[in-house]
N, C-alpha and C. Protein backbone atom coordinates (compact mmCIF):
# COMPACT_ATOMS: atom_id res chain seq x y z
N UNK A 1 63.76 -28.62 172.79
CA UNK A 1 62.57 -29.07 172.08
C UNK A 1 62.49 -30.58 172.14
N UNK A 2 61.36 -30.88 172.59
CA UNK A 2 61.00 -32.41 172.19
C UNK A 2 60.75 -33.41 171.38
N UNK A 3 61.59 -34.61 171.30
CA UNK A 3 61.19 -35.46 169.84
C UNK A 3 59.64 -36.31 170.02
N UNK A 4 58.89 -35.95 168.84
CA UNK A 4 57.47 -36.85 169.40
C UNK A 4 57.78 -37.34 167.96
N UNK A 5 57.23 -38.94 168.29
CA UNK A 5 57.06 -39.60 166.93
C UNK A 5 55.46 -39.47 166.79
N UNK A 6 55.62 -39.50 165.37
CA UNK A 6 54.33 -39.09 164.65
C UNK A 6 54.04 -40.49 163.81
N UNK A 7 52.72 -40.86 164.16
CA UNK A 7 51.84 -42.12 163.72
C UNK A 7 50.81 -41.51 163.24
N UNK A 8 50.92 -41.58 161.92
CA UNK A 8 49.81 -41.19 160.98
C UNK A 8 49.22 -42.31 160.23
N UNK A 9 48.10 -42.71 160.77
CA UNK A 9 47.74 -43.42 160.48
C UNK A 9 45.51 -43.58 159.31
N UNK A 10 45.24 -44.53 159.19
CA UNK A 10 43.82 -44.59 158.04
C UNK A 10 42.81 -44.83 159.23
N UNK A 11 42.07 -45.90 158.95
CA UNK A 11 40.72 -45.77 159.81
C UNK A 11 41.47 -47.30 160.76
N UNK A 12 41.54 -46.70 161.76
CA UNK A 12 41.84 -48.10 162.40
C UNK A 12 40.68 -48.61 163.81
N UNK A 13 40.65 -49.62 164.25
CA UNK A 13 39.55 -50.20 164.66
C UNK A 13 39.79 -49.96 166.35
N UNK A 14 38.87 -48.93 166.99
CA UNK A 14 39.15 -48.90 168.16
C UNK A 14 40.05 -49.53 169.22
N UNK A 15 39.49 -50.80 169.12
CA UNK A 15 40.36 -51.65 169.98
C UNK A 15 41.54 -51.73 170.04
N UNK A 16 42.10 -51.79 168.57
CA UNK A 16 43.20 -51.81 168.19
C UNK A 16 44.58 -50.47 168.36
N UNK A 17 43.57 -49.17 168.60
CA UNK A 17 44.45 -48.02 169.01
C UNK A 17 44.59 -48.37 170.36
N UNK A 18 43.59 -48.53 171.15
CA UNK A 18 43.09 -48.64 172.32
C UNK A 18 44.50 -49.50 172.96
N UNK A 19 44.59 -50.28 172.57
CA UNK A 19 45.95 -51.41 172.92
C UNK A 19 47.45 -50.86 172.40
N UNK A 20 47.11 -50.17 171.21
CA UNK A 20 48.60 -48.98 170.72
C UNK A 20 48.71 -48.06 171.92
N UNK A 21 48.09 -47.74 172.65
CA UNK A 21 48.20 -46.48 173.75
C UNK A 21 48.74 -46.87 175.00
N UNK A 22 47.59 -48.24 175.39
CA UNK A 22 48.10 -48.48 176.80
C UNK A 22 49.53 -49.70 176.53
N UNK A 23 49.96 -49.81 175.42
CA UNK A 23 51.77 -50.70 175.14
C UNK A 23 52.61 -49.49 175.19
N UNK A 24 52.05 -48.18 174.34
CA UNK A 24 53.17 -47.07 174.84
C UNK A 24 53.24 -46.19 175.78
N UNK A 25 52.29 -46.15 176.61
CA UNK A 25 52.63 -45.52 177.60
C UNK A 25 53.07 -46.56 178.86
N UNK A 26 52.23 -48.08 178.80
CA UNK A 26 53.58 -48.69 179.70
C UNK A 26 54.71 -48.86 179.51
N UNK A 27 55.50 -48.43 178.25
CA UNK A 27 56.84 -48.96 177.85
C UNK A 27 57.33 -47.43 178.56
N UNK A 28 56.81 -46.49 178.32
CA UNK A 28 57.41 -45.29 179.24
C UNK A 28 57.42 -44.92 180.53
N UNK A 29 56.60 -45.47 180.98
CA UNK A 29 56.81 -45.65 182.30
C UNK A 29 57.77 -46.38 182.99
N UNK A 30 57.75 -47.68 182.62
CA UNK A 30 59.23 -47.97 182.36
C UNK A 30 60.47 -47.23 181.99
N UNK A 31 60.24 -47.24 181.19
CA UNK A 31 61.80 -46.04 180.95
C UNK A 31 61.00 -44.66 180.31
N UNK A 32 61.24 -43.25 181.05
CA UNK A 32 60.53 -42.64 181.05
C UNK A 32 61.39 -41.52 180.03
N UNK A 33 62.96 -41.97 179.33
CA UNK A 33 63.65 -41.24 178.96
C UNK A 33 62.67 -41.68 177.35
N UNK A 34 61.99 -42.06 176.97
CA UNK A 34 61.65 -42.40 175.32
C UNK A 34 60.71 -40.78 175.04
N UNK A 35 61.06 -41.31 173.50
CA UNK A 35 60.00 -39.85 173.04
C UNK A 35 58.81 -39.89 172.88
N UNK A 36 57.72 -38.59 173.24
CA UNK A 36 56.56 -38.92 172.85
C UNK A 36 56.17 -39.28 171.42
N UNK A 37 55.06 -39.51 171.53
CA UNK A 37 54.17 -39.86 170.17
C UNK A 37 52.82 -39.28 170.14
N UNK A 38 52.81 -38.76 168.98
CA UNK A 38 51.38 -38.51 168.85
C UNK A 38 50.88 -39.63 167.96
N UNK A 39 49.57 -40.03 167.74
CA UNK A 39 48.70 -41.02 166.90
C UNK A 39 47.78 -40.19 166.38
N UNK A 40 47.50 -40.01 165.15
CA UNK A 40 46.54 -39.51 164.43
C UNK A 40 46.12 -40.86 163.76
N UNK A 41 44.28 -40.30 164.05
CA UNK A 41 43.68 -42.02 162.80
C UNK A 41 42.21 -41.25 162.84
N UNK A 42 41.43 -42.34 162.43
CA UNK A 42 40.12 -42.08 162.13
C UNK A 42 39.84 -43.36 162.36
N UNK A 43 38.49 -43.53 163.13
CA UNK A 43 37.86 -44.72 163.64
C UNK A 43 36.70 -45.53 163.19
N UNK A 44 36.31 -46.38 162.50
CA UNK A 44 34.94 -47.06 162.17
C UNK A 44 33.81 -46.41 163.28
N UNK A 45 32.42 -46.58 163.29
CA UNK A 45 31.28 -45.93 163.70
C UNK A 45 31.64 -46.72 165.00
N UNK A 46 32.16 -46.29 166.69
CA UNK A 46 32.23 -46.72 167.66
C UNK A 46 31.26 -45.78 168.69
N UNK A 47 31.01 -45.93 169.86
CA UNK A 47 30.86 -45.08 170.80
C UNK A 47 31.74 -45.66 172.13
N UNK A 48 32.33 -44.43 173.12
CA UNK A 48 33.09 -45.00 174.08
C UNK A 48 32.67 -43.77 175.43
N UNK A 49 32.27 -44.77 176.31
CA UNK A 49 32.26 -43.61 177.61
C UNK A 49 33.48 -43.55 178.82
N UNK A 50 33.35 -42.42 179.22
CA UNK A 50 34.70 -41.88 180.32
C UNK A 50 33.92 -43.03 181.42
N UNK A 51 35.82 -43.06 181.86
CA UNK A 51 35.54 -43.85 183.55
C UNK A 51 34.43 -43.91 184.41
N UNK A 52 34.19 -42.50 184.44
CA UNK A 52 32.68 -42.25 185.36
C UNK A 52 31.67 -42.48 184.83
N UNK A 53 31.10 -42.52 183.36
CA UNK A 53 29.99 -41.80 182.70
C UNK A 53 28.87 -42.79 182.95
N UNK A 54 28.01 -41.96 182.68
CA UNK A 54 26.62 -42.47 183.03
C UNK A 54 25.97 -43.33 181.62
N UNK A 55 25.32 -44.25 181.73
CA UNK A 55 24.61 -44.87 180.39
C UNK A 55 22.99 -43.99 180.10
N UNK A 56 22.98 -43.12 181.33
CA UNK A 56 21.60 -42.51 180.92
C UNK A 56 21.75 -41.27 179.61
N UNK A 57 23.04 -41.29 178.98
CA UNK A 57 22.73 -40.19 177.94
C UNK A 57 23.04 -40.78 176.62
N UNK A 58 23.15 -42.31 176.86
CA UNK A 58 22.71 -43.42 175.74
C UNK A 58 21.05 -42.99 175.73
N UNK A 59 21.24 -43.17 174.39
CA UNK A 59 19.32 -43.43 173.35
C UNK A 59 19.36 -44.33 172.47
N UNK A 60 19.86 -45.66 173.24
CA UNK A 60 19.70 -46.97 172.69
C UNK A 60 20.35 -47.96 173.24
N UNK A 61 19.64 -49.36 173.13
CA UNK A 61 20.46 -50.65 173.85
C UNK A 61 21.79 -50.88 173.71
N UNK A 62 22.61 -50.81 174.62
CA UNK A 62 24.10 -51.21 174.07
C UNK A 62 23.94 -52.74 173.79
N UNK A 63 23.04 -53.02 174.26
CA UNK A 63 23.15 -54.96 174.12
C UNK A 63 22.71 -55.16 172.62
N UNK A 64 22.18 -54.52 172.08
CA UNK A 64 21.63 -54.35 170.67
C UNK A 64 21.49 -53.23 169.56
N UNK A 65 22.87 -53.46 169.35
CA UNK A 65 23.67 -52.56 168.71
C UNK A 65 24.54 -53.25 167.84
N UNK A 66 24.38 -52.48 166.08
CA UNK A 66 25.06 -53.26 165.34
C UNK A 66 26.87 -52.23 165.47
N UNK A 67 26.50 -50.77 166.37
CA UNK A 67 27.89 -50.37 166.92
C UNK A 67 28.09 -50.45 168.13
N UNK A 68 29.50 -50.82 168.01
CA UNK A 68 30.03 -51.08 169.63
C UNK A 68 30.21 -49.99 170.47
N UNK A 69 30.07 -50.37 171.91
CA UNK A 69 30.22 -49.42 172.97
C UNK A 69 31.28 -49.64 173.73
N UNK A 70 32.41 -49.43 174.23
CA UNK A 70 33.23 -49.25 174.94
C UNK A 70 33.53 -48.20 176.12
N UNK A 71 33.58 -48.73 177.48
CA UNK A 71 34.09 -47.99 178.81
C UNK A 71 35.51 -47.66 178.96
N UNK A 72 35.91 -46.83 178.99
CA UNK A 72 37.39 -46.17 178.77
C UNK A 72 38.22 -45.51 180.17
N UNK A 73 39.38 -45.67 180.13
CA UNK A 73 39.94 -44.99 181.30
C UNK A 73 39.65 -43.08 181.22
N UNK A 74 39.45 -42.42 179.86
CA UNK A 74 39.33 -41.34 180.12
C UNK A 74 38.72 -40.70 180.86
N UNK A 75 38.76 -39.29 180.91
CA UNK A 75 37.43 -38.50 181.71
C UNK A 75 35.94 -38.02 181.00
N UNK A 76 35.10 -37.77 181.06
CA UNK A 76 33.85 -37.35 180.08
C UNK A 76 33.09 -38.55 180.22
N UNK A 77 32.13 -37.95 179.42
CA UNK A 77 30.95 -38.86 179.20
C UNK A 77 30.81 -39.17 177.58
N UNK A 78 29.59 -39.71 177.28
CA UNK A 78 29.64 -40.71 176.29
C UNK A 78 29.81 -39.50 174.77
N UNK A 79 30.60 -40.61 173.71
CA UNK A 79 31.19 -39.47 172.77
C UNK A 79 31.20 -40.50 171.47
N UNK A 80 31.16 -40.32 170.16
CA UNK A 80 31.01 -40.92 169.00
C UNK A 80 32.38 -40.65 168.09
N UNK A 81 32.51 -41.18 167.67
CA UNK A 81 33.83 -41.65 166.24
C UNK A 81 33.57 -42.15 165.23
N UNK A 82 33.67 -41.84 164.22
CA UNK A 82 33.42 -42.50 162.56
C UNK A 82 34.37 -41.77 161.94
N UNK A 83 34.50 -42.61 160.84
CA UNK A 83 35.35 -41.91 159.63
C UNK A 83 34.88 -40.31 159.45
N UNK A 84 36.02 -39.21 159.27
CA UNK A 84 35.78 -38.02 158.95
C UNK A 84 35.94 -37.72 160.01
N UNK A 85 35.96 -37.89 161.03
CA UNK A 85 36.50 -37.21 162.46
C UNK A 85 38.24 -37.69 162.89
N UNK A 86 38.77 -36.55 162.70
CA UNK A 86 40.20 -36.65 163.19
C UNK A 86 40.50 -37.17 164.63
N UNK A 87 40.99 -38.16 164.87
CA UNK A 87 41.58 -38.14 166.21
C UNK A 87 42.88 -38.51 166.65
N UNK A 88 43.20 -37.93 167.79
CA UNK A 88 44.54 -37.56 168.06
C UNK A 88 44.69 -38.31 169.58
N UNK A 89 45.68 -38.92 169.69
CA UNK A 89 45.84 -39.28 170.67
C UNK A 89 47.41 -39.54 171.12
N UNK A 90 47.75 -38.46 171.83
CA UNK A 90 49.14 -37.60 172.29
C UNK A 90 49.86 -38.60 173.44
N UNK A 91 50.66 -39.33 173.49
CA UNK A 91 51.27 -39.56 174.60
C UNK A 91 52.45 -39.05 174.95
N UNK A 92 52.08 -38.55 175.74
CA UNK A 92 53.15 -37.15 176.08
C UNK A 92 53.52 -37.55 177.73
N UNK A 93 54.76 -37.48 178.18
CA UNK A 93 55.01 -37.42 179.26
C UNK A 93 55.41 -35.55 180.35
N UNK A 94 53.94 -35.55 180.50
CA UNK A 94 53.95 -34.24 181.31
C UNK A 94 55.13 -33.70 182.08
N UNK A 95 55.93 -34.72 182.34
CA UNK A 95 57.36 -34.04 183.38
C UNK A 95 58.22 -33.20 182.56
N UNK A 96 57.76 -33.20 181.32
CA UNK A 96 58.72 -32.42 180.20
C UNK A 96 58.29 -31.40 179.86
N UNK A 97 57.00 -31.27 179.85
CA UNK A 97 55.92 -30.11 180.04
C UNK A 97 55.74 -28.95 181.36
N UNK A 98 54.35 -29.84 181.76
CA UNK A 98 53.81 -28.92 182.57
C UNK A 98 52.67 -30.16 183.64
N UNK A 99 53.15 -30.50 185.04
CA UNK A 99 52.16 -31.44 185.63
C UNK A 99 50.90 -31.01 185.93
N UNK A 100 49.90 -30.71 185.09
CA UNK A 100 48.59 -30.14 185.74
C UNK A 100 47.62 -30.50 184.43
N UNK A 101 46.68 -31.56 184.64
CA UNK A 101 46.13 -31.27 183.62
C UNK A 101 45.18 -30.74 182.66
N UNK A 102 44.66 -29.63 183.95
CA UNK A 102 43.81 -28.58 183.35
C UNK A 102 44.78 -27.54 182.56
N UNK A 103 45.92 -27.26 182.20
CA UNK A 103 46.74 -26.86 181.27
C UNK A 103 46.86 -27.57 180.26
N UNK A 104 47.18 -28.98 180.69
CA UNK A 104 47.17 -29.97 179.20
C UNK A 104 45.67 -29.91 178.13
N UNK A 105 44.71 -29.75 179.33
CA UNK A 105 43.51 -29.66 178.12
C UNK A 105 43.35 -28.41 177.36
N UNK A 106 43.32 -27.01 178.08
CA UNK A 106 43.64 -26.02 177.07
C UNK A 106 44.67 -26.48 176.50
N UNK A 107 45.64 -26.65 176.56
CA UNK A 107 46.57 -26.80 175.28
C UNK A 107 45.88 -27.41 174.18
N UNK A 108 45.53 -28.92 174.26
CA UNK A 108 44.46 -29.27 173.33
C UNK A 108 43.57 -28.70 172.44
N UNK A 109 43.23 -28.01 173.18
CA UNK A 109 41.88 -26.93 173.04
C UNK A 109 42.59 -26.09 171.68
N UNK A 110 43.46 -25.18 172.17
CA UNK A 110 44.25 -24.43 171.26
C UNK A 110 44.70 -24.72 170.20
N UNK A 111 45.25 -26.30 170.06
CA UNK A 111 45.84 -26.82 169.08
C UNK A 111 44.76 -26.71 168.01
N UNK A 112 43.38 -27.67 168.63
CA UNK A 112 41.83 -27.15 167.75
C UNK A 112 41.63 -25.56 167.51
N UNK A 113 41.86 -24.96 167.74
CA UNK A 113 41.39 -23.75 167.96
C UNK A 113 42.13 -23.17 166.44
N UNK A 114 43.54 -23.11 166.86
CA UNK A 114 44.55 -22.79 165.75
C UNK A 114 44.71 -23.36 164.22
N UNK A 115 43.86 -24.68 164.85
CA UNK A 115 43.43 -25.41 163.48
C UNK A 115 42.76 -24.83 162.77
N UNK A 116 41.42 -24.81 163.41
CA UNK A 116 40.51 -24.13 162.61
C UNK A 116 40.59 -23.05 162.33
N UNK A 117 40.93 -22.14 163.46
CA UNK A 117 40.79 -20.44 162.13
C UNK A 117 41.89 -20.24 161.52
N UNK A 118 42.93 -21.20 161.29
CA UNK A 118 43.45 -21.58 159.50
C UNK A 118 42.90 -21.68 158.99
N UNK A 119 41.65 -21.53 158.63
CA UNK A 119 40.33 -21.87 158.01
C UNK A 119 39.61 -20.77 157.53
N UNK A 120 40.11 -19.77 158.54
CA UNK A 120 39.19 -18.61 158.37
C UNK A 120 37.42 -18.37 159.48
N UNK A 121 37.72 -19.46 160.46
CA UNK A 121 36.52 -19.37 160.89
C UNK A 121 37.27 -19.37 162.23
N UNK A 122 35.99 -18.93 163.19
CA UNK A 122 36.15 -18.42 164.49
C UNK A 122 35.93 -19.88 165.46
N UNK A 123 36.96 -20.11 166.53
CA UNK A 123 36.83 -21.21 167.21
C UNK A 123 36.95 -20.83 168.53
N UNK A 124 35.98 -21.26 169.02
CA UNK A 124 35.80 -20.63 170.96
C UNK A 124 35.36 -21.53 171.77
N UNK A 125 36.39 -21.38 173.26
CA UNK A 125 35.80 -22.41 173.94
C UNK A 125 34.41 -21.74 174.41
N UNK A 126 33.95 -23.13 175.46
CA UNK A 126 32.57 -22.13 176.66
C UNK A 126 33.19 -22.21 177.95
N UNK A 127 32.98 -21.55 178.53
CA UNK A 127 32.71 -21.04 179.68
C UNK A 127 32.44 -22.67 180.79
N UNK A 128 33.41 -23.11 181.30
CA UNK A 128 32.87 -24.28 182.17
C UNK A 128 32.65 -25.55 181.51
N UNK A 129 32.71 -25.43 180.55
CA UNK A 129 32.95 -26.80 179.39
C UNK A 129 34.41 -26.96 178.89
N UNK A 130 34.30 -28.64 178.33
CA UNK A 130 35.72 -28.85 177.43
C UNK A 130 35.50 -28.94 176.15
N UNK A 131 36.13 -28.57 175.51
CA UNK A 131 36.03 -28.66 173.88
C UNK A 131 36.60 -27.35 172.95
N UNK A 132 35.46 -27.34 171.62
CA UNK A 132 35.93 -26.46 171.05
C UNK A 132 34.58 -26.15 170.30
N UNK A 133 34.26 -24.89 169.57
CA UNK A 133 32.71 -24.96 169.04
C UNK A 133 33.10 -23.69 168.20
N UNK A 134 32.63 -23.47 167.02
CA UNK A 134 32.26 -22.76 166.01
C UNK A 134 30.70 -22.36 165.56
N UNK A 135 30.65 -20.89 166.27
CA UNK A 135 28.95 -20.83 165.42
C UNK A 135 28.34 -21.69 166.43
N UNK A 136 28.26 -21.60 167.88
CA UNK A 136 27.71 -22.42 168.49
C UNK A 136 27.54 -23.82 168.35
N UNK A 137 28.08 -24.60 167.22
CA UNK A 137 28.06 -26.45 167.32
C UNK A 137 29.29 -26.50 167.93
N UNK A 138 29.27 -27.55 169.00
CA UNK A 138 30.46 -28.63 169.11
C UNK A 138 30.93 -29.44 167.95
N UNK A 139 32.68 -29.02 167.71
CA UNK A 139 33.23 -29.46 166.56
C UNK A 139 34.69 -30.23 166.87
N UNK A 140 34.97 -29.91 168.14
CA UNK A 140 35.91 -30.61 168.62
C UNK A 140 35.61 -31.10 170.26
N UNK A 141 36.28 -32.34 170.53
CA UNK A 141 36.02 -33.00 171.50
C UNK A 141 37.27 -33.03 172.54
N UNK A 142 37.40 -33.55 173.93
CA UNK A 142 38.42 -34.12 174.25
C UNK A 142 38.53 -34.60 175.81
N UNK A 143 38.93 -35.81 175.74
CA UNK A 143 38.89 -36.97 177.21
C UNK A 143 40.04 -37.08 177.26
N UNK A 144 41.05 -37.31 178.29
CA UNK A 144 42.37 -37.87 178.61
C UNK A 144 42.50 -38.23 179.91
N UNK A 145 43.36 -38.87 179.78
CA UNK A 145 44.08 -40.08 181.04
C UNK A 145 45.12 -39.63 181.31
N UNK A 146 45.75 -39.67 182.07
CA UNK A 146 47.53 -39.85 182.70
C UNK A 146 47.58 -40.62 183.59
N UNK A 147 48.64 -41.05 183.24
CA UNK A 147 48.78 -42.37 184.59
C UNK A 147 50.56 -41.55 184.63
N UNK A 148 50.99 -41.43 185.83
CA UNK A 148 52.18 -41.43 186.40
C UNK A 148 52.99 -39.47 185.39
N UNK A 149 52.00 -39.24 185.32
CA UNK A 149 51.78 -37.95 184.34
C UNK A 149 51.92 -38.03 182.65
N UNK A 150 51.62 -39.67 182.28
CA UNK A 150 52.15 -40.01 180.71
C UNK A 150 50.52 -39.78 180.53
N UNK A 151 50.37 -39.05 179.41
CA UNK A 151 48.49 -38.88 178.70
C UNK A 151 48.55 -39.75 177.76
N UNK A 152 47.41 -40.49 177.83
CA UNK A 152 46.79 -41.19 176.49
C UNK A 152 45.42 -40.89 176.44
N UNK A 153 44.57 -40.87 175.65
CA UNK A 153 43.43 -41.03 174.75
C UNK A 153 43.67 -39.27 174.35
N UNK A 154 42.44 -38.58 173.63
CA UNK A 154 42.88 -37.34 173.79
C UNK A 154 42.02 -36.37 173.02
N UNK A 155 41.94 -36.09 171.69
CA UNK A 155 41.19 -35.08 171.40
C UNK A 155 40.41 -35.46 170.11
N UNK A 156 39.11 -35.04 169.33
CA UNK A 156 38.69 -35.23 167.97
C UNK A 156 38.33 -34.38 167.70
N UNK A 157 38.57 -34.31 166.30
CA UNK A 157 37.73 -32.95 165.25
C UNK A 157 36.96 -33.24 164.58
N UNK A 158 35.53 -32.82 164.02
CA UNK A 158 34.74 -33.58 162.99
C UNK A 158 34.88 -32.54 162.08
N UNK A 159 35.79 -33.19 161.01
CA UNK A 159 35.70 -32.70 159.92
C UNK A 159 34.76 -32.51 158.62
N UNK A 160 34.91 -33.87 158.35
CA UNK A 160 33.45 -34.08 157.01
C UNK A 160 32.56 -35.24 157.91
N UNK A 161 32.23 -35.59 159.11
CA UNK A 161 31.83 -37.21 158.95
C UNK A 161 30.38 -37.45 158.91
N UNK A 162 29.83 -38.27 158.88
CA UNK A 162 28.60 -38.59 158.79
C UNK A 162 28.01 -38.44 160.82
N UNK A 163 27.29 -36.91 161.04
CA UNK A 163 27.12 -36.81 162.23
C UNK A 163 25.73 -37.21 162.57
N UNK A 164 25.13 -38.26 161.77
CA UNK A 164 24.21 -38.89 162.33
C UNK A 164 24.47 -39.87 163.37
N UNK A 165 25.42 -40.33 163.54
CA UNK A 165 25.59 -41.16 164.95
C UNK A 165 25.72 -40.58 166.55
N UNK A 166 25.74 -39.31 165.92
CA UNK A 166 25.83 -38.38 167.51
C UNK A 166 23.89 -38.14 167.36
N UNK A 167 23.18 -38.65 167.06
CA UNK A 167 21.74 -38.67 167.07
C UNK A 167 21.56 -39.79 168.49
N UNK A 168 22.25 -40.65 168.54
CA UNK A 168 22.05 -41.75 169.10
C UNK A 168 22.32 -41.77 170.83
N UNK A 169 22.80 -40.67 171.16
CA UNK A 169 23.81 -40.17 172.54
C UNK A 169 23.16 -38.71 172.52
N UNK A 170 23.95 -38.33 174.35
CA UNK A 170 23.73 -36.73 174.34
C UNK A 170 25.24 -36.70 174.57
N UNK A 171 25.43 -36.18 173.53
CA UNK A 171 27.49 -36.24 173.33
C UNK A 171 27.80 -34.96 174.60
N UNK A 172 28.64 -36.08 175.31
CA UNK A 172 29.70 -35.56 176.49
C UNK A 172 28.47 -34.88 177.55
N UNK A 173 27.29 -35.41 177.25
CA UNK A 173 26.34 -35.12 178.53
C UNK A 173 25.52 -33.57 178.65
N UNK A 174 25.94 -33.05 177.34
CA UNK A 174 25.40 -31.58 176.72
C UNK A 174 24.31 -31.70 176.13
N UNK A 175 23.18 -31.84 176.22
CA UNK A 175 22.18 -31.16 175.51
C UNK A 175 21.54 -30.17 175.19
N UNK A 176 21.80 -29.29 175.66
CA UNK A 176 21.86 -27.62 175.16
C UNK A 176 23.04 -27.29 174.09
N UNK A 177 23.51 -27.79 173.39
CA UNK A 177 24.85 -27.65 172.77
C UNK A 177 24.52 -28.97 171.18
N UNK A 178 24.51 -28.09 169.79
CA UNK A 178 24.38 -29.10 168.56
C UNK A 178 25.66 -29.86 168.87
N UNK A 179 26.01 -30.64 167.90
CA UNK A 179 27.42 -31.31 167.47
C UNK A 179 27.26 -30.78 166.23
N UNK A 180 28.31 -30.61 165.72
CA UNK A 180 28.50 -29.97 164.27
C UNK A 180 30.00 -30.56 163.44
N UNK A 181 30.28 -29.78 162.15
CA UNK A 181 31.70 -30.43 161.89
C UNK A 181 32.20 -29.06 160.81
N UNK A 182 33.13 -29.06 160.35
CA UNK A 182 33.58 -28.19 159.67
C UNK A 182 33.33 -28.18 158.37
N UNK A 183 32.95 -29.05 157.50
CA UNK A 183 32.01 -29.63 156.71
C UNK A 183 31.09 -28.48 155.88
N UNK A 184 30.14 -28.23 157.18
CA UNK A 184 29.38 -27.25 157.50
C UNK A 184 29.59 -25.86 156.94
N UNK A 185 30.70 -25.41 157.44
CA UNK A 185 31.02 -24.12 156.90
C UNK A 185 32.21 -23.83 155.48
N UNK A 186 32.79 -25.29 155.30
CA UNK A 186 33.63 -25.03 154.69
C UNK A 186 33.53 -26.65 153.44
N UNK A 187 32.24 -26.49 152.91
CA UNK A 187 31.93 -28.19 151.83
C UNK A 187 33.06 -28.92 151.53
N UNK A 188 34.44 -28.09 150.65
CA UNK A 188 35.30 -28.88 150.30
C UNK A 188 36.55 -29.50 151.29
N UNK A 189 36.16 -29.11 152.77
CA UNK A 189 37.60 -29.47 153.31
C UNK A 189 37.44 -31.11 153.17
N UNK A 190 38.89 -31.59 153.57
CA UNK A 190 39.54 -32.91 153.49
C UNK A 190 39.90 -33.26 154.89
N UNK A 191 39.88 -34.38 155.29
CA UNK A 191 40.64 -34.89 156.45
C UNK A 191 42.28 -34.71 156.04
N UNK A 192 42.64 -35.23 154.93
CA UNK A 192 43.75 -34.70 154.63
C UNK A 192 44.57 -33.55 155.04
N UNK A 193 44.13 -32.71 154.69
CA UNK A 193 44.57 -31.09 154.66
C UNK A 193 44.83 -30.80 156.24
N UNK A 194 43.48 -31.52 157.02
CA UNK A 194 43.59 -30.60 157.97
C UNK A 194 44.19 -31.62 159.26
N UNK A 195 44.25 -32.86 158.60
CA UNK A 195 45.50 -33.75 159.90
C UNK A 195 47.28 -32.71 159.48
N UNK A 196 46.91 -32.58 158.52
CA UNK A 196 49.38 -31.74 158.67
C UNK A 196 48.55 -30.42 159.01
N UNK A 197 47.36 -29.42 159.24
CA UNK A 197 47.66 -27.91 160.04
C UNK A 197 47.68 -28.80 161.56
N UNK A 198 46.76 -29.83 161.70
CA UNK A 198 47.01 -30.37 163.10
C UNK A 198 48.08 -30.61 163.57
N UNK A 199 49.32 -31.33 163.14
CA UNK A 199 50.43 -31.77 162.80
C UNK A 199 51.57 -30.09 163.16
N UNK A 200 50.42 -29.68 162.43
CA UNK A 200 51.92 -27.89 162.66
C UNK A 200 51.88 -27.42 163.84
N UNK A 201 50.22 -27.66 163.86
CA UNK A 201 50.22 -26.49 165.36
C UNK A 201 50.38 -27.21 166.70
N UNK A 202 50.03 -28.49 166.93
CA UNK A 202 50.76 -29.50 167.85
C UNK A 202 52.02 -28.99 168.28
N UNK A 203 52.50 -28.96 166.95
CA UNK A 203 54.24 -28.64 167.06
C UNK A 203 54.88 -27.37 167.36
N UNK A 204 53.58 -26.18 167.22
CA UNK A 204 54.00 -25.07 167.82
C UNK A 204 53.79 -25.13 169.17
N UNK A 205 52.02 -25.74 169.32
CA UNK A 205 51.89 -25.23 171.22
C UNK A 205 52.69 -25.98 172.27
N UNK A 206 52.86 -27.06 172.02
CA UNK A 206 53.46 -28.20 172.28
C UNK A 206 55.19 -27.98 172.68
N UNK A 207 55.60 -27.28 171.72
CA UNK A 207 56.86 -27.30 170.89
C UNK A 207 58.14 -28.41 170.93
N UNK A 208 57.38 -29.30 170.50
CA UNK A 208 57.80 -30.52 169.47
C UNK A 208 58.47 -30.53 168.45
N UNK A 209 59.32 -31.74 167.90
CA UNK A 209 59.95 -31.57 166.74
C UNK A 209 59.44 -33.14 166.25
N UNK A 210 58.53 -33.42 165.64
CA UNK A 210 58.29 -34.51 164.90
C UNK A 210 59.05 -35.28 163.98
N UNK A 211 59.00 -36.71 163.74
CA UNK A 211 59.56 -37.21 162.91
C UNK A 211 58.69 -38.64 162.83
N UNK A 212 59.08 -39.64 162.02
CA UNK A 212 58.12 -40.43 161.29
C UNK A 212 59.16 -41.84 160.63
């Protein structure tokens, strides 16, 4: 079983994870014997697009914008963050795993998946898409990188957040598809509660042994 350190962290400011990711995964590359880490946080109102993505599924000036836009090494297209959306961002060195990373993203997937129907509600992927969706909304997200098979950036859940900023984008280039949050079906959940089932089931699919 693998040791991943666990960074649990409040609302921290894009940039600032953004630079936590690419210091630990170059320090592992370097020495590739260190343990992973996962990062859990929640982000101020940002938007960030994948390597490739197009600005045509922006619905508004990035030059005039009181939120910032950021171009990212991940994969996908353009995607939103605010407080109330969980995000996770796994640096995991795949040689300990599994090198492929259409396995790494179902795994992801599952981890959401297992989250939520702890909940009691039904979580399914689609067919030719990435993510996760309940009741037909998109409720979980997910972009990742590997460089030398180490992943950084990685997955979000919208739990309670204010999903008026996904008004502003066609999130991940779907417009046939709501965005939604768990919120929705379930008024009283907490970000709280549901970063440690994230935290468990990481540690089952994964099978990790966390520490802090």
């Amino acid at each position: 079983m693998r040791r991943c350190y666990l960074i649990n962290q409040g609302v921290i400011a894009y940039e600032e994870a953004w630079e936590q990711q690419r210091s630990l995964i170059d320090q592992r590359i370097e020495n590739p014997e260190l343990d992973d880490v996962l990062i859990l946080l929640e982000h101020p109102p940002v938007y960030t697009l994948g390597t490739g993505a197009t600005e045509n599924y922006l619905k508004f000036d990035p030059n005039n914008s009181s939120v910032p836009l950021y171009r990212t090494e991940r994969g996908g297209e353009v995607t939103y963050h605010c407080p109330g959306q969980i995000v996770g961002y796994p640096i995991l060195n795949l040689h300990y795993y599994y090198c492929d990373l259409h396995w790494y993203l179902r795994q992801l997937e599952s981890v959401l998946i297992r989250t939520i129907e702890g909940y009691g509600l039904t979580a399914k992927r689609e067919a030719g898409l990435t993510g996760v969706w309940v009741e037909g909304v998109k409720v979980g997200a997910i972009g990742i990188k590997a460089k030398r098979w180490i992943t950084m950036h990685g997955f979000s859940l919208n739990v309670c957040p204010d999903l008026s900023g996904f008004s502003k984008i066609v999130p991940c280039g779907i417009s046939d598809r709501a965005v939604g949050s768990l919120q929705q079906f379930l008024p009283e959940i907490t970000c709280q509660q549901v970063r440690q089932d994230i935290i468990t089931h990481f540690a089952e699919i994964f099978e990790v042994e966390f520490y802090s």
